[in-house]
Each structure stands twice: as C-alpha cells, then as structure tokens.
PDB file of N, CA and C in Angstrom:
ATOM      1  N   UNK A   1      35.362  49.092  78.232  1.00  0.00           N
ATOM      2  CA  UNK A   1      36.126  50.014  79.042  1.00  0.00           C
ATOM      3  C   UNK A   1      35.672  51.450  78.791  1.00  0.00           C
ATOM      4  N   UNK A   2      35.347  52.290  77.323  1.00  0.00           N
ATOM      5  CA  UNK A   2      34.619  52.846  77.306  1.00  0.00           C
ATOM      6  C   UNK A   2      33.251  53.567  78.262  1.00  0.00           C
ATOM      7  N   UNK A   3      32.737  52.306  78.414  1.00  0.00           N
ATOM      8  CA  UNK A   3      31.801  52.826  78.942  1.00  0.00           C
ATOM      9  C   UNK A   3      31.709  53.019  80.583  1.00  0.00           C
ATOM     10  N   UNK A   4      32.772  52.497  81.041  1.00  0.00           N
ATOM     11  CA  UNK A   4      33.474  52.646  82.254  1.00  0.00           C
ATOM     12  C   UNK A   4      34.233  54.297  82.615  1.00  0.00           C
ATOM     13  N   UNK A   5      34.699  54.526  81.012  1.00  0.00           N
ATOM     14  CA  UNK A   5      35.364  56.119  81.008  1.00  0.00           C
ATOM     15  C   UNK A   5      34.160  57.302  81.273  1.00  0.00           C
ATOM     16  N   UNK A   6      33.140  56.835  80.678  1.00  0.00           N
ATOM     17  CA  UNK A   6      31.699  57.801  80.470  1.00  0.00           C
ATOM     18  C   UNK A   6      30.956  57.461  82.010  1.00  0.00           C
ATOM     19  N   UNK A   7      31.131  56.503  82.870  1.00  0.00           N
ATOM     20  CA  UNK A   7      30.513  56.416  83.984  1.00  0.00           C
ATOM     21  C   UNK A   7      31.050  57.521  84.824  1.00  0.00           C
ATOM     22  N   UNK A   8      32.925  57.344  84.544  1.00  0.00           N
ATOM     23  CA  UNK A   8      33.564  58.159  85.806  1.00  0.00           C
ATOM     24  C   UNK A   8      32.939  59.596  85.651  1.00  0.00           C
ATOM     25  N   UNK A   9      33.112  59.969  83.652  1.00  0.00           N
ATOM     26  CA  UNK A   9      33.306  61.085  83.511  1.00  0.00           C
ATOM     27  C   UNK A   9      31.908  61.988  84.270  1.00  0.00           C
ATOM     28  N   UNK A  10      30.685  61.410  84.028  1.00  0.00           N
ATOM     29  CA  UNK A  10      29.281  61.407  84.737  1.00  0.00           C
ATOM     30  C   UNK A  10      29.455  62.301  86.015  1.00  0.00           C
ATOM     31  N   UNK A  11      30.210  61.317  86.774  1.00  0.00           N
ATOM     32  CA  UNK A  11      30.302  60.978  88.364  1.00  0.00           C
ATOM     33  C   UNK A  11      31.463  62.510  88.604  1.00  0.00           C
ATOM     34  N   UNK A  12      32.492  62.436  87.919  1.00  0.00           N
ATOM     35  CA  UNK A  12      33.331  63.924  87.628  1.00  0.00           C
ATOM     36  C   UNK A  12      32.234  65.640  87.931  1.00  0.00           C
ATOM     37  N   UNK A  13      31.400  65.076  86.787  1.00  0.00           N
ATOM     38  CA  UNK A  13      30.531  65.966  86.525  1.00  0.00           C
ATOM     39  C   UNK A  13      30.007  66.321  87.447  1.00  0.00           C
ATOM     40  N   UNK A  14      29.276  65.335  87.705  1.00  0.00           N
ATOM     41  CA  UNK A  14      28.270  65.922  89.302  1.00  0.00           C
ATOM     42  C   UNK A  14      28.885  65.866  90.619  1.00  0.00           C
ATOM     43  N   UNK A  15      30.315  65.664  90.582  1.00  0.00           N
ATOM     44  CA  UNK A  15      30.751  65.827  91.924  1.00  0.00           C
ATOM     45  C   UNK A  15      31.420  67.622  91.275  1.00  0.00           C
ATOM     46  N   UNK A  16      31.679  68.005  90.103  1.00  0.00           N
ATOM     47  CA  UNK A  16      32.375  69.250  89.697  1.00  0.00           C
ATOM     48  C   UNK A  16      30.843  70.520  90.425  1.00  0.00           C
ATOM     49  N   UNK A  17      29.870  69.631  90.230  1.00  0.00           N
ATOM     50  CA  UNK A  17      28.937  70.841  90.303  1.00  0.00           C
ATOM     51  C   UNK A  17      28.629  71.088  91.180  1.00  0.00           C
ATOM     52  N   UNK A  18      28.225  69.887  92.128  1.00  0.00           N
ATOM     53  CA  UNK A  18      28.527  69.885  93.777  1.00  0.00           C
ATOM     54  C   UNK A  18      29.762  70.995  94.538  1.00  0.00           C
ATOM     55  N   UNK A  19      30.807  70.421  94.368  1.00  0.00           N
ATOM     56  CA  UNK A  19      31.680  70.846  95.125  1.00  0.00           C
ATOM     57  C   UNK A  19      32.220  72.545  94.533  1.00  0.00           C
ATOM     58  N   UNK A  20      32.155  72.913  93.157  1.00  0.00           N
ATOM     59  CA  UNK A  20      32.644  73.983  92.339  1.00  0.00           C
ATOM     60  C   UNK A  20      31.909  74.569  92.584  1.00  0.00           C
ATOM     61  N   UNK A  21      30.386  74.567  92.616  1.00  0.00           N
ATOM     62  CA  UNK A  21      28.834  75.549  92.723  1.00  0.00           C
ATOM     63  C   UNK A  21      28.476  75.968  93.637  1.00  0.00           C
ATOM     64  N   UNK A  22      29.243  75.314  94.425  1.00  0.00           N
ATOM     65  CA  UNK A  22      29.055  76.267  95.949  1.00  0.00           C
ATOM     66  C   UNK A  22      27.206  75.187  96.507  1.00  0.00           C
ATOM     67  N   UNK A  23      26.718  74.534  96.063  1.00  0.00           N
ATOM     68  CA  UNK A  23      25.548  74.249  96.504  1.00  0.00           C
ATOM     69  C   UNK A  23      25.481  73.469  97.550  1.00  0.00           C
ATOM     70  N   UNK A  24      26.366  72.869  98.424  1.00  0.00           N
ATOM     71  CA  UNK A  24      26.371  71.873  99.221  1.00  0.00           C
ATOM     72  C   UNK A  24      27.584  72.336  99.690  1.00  0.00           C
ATOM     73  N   UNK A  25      28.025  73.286 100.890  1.00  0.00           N
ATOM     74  CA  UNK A  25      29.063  73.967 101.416  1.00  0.00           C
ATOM     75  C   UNK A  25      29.779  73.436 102.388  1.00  0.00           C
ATOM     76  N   UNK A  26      28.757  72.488 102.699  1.00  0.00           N
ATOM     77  CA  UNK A  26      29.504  71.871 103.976  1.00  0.00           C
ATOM     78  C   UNK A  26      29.935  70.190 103.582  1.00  0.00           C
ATOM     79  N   UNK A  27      30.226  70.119 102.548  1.00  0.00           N
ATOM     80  CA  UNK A  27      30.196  68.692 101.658  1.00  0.00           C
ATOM     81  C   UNK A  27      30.978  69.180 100.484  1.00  0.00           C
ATOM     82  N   UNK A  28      31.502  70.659 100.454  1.00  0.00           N
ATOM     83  CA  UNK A  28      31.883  70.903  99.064  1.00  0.00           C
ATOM     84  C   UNK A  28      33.300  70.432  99.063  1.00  0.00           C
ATOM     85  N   UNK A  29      34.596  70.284  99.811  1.00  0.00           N
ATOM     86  CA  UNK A  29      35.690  69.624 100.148  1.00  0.00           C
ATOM     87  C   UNK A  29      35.645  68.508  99.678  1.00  0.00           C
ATOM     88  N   UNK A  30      34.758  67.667  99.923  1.00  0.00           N
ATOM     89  CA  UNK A  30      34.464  65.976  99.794  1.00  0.00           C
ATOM     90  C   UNK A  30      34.033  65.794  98.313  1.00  0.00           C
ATOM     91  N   UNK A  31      33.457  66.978  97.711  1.00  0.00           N
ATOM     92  CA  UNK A  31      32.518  67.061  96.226  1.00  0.00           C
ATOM     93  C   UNK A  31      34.040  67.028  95.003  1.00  0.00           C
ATOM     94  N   UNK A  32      35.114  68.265  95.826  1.00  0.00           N
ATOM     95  CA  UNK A  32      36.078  68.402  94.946  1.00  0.00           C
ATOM     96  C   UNK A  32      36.750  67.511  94.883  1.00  0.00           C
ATOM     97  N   UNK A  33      37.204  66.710  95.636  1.00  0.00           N
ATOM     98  CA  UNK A  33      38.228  65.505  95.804  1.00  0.00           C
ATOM     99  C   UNK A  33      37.452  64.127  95.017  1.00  0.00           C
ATOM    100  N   UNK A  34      36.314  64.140  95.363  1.00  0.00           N
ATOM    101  CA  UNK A  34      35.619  63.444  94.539  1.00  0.00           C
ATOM    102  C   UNK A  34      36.057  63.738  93.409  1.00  0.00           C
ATOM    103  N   UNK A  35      35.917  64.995  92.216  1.00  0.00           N
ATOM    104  CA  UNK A  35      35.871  65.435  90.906  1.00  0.00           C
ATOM    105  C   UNK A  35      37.590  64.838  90.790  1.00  0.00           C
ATOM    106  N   UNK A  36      38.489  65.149  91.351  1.00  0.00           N
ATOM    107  CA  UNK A  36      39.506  64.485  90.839  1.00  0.00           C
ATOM    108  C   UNK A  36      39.952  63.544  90.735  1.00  0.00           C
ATOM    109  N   UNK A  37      39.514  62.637  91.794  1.00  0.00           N
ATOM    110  CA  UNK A  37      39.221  60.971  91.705  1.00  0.00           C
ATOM    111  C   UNK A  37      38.498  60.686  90.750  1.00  0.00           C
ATOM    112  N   UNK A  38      37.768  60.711  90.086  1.00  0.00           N
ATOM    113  CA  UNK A  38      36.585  60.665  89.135  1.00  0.00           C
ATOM    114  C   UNK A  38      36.976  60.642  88.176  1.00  0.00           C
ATOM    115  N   UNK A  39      37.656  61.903  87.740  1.00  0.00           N
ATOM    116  CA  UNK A  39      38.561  62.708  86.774  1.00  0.00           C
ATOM    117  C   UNK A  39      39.621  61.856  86.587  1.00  0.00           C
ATOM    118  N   UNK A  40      40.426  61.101  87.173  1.00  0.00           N
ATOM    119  CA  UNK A  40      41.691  61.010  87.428  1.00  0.00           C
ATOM    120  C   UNK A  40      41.088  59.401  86.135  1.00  0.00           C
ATOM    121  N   UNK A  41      40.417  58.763  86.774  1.00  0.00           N
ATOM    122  CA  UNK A  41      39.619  57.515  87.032  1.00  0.00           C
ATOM    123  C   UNK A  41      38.809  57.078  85.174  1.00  0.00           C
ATOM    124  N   UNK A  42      38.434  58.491  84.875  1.00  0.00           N
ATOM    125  CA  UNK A  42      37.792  58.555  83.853  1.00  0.00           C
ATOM    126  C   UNK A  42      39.158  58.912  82.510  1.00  0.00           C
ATOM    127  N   UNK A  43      40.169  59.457  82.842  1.00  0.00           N
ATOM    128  CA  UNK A  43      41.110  59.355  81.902  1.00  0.00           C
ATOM    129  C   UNK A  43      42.167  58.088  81.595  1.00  0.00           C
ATOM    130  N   UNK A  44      42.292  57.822  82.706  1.00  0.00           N
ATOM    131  CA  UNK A  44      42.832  56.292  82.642  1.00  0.00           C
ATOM    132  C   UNK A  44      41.685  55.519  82.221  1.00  0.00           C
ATOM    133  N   UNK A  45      40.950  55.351  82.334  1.00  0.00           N
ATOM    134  CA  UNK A  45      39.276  54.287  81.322  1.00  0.00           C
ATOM    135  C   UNK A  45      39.721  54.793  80.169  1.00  0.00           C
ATOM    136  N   UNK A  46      39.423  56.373  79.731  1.00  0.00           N
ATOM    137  CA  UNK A  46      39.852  56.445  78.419  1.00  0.00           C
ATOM    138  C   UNK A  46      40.957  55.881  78.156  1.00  0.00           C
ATOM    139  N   UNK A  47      42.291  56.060  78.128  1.00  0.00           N
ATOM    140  CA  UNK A  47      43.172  55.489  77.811  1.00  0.00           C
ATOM    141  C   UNK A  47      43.353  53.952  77.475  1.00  0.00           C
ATOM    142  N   UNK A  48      42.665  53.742  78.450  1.00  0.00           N
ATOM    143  CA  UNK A  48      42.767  51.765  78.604  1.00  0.00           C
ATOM    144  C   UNK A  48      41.521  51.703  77.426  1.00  0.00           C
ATOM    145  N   UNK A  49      40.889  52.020  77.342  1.00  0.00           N
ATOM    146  CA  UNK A  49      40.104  52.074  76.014  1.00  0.00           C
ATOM    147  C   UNK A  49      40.206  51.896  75.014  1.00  0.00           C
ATOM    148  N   UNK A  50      41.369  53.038  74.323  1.00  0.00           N
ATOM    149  CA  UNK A  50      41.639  53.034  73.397  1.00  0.00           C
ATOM    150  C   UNK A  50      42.332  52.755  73.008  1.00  0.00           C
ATOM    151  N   UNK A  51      43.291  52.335  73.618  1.00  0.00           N
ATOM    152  CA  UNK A  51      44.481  51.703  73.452  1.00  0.00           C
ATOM    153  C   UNK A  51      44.607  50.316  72.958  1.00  0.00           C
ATOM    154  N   UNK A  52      43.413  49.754  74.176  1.00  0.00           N
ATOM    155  CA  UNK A  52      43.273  48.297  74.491  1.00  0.00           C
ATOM    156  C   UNK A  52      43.354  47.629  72.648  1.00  0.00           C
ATOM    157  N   UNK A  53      43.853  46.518  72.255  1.00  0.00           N
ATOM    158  CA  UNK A  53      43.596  45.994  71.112  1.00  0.00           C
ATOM    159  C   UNK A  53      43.354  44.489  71.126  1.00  0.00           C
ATOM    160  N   UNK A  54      42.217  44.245  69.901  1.00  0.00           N
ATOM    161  CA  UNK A  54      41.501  42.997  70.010  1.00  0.00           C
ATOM    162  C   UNK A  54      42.745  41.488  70.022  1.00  0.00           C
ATOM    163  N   UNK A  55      42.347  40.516  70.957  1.00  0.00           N
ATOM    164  CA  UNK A  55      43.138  39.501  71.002  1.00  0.00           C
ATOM    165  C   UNK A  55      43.037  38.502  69.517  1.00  0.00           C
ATOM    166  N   UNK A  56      43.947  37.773  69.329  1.00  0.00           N
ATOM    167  CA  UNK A  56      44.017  37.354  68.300  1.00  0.00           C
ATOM    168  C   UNK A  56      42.554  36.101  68.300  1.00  0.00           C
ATOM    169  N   UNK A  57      42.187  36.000  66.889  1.00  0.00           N
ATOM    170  CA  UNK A  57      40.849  35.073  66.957  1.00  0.00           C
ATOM    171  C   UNK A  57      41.088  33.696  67.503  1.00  0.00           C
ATOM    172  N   UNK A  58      40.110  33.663  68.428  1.00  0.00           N
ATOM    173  CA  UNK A  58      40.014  31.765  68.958  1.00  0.00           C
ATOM    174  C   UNK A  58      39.733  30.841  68.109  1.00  0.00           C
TER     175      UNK A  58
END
C-alpha cells in the first residue's frame, strides 16, 4: 500500500507543477483538480499503510 501512497504522491507532484506553474494554461484547471485528487488519494494510501497490521500466521 505504500507504494501505492508514493505513486499518488508522484502523480500530486506533477499535476502541482502543471497546473500551479502556470505551464500548460489552458489545462491548468484540470492540472489542479488533478493535484487534489492525487493528494487526497496519496494520504489515504498513507494511512491505509500504516495502519494496516499483519494477519495472524497461516
């Protein structure tokens, strides 16, 4: 799950730089909403992450 948190957080990232940087203006609306979906997406992974605890042995 981890590594599910580090995919979103990625995907956060480059939609933050997109849509925040002004580099893609006519896509930058779609870039920000992205970053909070992403965002939103990548803290719940964390959570479920760390939380998650090992099942008892088979």
């Amino acid at each position: 799950m981890l590594y599910w948190a580090a995919v979103f957080f990625i995907i956060a990232v480059i939609a933050a730089v997109l849509g925040f940087g002004g580099l893609v203006s006519a896509s930058a609306s779609i870039a920000q909403i992205l970053f909070f979906i992403f965002l939103v997406l990548f803290v719940v992974s964390l959570i479920f992450g760390v939380v998650r605890r090992p099942g008892p042995p088979r």
